[in-house]
C-alpha atoms as a PDB file:
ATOM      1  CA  UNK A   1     -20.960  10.576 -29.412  1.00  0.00           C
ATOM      2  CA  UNK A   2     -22.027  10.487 -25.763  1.00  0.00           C
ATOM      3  CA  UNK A   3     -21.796   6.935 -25.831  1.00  0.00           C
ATOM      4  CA  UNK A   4     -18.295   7.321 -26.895  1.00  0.00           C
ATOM      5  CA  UNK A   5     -17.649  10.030 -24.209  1.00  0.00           C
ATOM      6  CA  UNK A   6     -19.368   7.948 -21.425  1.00  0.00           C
ATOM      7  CA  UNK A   7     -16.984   4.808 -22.119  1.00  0.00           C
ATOM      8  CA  UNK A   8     -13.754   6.886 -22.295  1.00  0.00           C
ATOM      9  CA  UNK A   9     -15.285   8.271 -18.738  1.00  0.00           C
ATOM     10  CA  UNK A  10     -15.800   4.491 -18.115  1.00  0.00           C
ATOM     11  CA  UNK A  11     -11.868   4.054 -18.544  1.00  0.00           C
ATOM     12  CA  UNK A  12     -10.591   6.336 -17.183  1.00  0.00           C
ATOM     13  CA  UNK A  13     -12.465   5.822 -13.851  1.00  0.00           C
ATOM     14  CA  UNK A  14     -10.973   2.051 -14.058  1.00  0.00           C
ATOM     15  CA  UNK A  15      -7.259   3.852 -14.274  1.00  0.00           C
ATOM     16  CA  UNK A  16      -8.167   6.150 -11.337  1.00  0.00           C
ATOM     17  CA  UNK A  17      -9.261   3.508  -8.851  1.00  0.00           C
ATOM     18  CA  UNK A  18      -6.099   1.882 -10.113  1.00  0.00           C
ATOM     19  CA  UNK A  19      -3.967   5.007  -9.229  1.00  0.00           C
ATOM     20  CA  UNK A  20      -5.719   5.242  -6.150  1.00  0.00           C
ATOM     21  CA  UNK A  21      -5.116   1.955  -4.646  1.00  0.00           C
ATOM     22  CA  UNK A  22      -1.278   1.764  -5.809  1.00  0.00           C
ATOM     23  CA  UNK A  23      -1.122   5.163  -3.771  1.00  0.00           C
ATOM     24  CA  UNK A  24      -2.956   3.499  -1.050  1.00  0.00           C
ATOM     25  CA  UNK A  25      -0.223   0.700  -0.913  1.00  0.00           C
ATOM     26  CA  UNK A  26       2.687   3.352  -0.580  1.00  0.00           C
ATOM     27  CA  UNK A  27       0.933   4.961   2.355  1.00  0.00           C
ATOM     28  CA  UNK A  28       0.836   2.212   3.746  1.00  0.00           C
ATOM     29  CA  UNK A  29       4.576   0.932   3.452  1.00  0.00           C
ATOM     30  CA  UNK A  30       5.041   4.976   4.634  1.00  0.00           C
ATOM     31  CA  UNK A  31       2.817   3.994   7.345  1.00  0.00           C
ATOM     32  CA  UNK A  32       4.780   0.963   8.502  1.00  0.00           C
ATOM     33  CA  UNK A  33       8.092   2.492   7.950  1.00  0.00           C
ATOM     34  CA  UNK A  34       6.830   5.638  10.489  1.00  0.00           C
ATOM     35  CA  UNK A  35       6.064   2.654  12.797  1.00  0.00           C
ATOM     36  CA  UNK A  36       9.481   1.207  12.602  1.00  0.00           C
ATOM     37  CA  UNK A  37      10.713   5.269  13.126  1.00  0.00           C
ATOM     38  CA  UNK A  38       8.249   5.973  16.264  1.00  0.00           C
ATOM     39  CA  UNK A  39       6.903   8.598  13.746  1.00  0.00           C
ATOM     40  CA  UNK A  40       3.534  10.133  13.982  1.00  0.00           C
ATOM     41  CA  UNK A  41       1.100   8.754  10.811  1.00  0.00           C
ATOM     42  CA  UNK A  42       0.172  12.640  10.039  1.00  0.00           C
ATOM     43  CA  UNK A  43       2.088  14.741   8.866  1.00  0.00           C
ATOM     44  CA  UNK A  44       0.381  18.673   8.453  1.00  0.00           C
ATOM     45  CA  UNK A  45       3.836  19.705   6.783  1.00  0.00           C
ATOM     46  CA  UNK A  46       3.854  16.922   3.848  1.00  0.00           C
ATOM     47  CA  UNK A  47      -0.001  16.707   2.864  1.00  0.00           C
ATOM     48  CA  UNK A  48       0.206  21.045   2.606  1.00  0.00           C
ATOM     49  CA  UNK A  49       3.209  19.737   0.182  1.00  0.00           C
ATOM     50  CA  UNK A  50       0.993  17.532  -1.706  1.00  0.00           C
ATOM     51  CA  UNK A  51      -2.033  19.612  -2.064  1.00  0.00           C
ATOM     52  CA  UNK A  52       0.716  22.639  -3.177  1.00  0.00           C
ATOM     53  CA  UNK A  53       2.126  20.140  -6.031  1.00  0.00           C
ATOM     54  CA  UNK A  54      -1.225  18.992  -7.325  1.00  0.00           C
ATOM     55  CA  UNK A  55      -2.489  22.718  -7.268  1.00  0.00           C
ATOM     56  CA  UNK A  56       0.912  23.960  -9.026  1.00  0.00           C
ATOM     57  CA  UNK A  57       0.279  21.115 -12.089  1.00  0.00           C
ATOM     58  CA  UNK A  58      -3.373  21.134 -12.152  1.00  0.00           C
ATOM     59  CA  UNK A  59      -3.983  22.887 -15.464  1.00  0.00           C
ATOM     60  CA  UNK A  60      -7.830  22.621 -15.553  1.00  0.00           C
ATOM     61  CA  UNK A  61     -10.564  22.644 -16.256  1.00  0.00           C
ATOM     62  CA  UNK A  62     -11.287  21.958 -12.547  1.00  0.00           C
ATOM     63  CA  UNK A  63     -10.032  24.581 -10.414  1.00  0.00           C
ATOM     64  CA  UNK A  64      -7.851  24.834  -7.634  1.00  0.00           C
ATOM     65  CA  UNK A  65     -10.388  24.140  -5.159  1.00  0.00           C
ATOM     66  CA  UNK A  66     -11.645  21.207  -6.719  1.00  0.00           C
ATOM     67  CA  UNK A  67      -8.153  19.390  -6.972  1.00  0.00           C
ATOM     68  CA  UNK A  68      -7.875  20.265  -3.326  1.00  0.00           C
ATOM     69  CA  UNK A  69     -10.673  18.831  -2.139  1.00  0.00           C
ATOM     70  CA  UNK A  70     -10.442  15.972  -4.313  1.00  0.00           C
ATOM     71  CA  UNK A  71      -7.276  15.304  -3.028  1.00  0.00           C
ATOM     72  CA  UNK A  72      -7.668  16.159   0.758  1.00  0.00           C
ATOM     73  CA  UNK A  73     -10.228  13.220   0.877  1.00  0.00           C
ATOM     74  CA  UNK A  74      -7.714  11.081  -0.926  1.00  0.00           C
ATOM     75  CA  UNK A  75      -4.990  11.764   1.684  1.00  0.00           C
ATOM     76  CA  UNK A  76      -7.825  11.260   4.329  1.00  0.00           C
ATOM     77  CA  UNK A  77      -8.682   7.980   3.118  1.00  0.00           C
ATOM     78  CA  UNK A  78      -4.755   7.253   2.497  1.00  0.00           C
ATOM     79  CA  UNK A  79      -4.047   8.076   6.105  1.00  0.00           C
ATOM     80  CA  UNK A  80      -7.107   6.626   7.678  1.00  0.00           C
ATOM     81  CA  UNK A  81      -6.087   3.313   5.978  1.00  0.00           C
ATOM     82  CA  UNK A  82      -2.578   3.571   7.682  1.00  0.00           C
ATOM     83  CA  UNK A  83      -4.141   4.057  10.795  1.00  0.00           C
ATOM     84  CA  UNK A  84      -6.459   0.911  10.672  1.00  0.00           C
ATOM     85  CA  UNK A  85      -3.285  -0.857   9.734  1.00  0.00           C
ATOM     86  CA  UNK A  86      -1.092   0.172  12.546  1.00  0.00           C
ATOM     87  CA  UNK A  87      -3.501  -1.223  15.384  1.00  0.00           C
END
């Protein structure tokens, strides 16, 4: 049984990293649209948006805090990437 359980884990970490880099790309088109708009690549208003959706679907078993960290570090990562790309 764990073996089972490890290679579900296993596939589901191989969907994630998917996920994460096809949200990765759309920051970055954001990114180069803000460019094209003289737009600033943060934007406090939106990612308190996204960390409110992902908290108002998350149904557990991690907690709110959790998915909020988790996903703070994924718009870090999301907007540090847009920033590399812009210079």
């Amino acid at each position: 049984m764990l073996a089972e359980w490890r290679k579900q884990i296993d596939e589901l970490d191989k969907q994630l990293v998917r996920l994460l880099n096809e949200r990765a790309q759309l920051a970055l088109n954001i990114g180069k649209e803000k460019r094209t708009q003289g737009l600033p690549v943060r934007s406090a208003e939106r990612e308190q948006n996204v960390l409110a959706n992902v908290e108002s679907s998350n149904v557990g078993p991690l907690d709110n805090l959790a998915i909020r960290n988790i996903f703070q570090t994924v718009i870090n990562e999301c907007r540090r990437l847009e920033e590399k790309s812009s210079r």
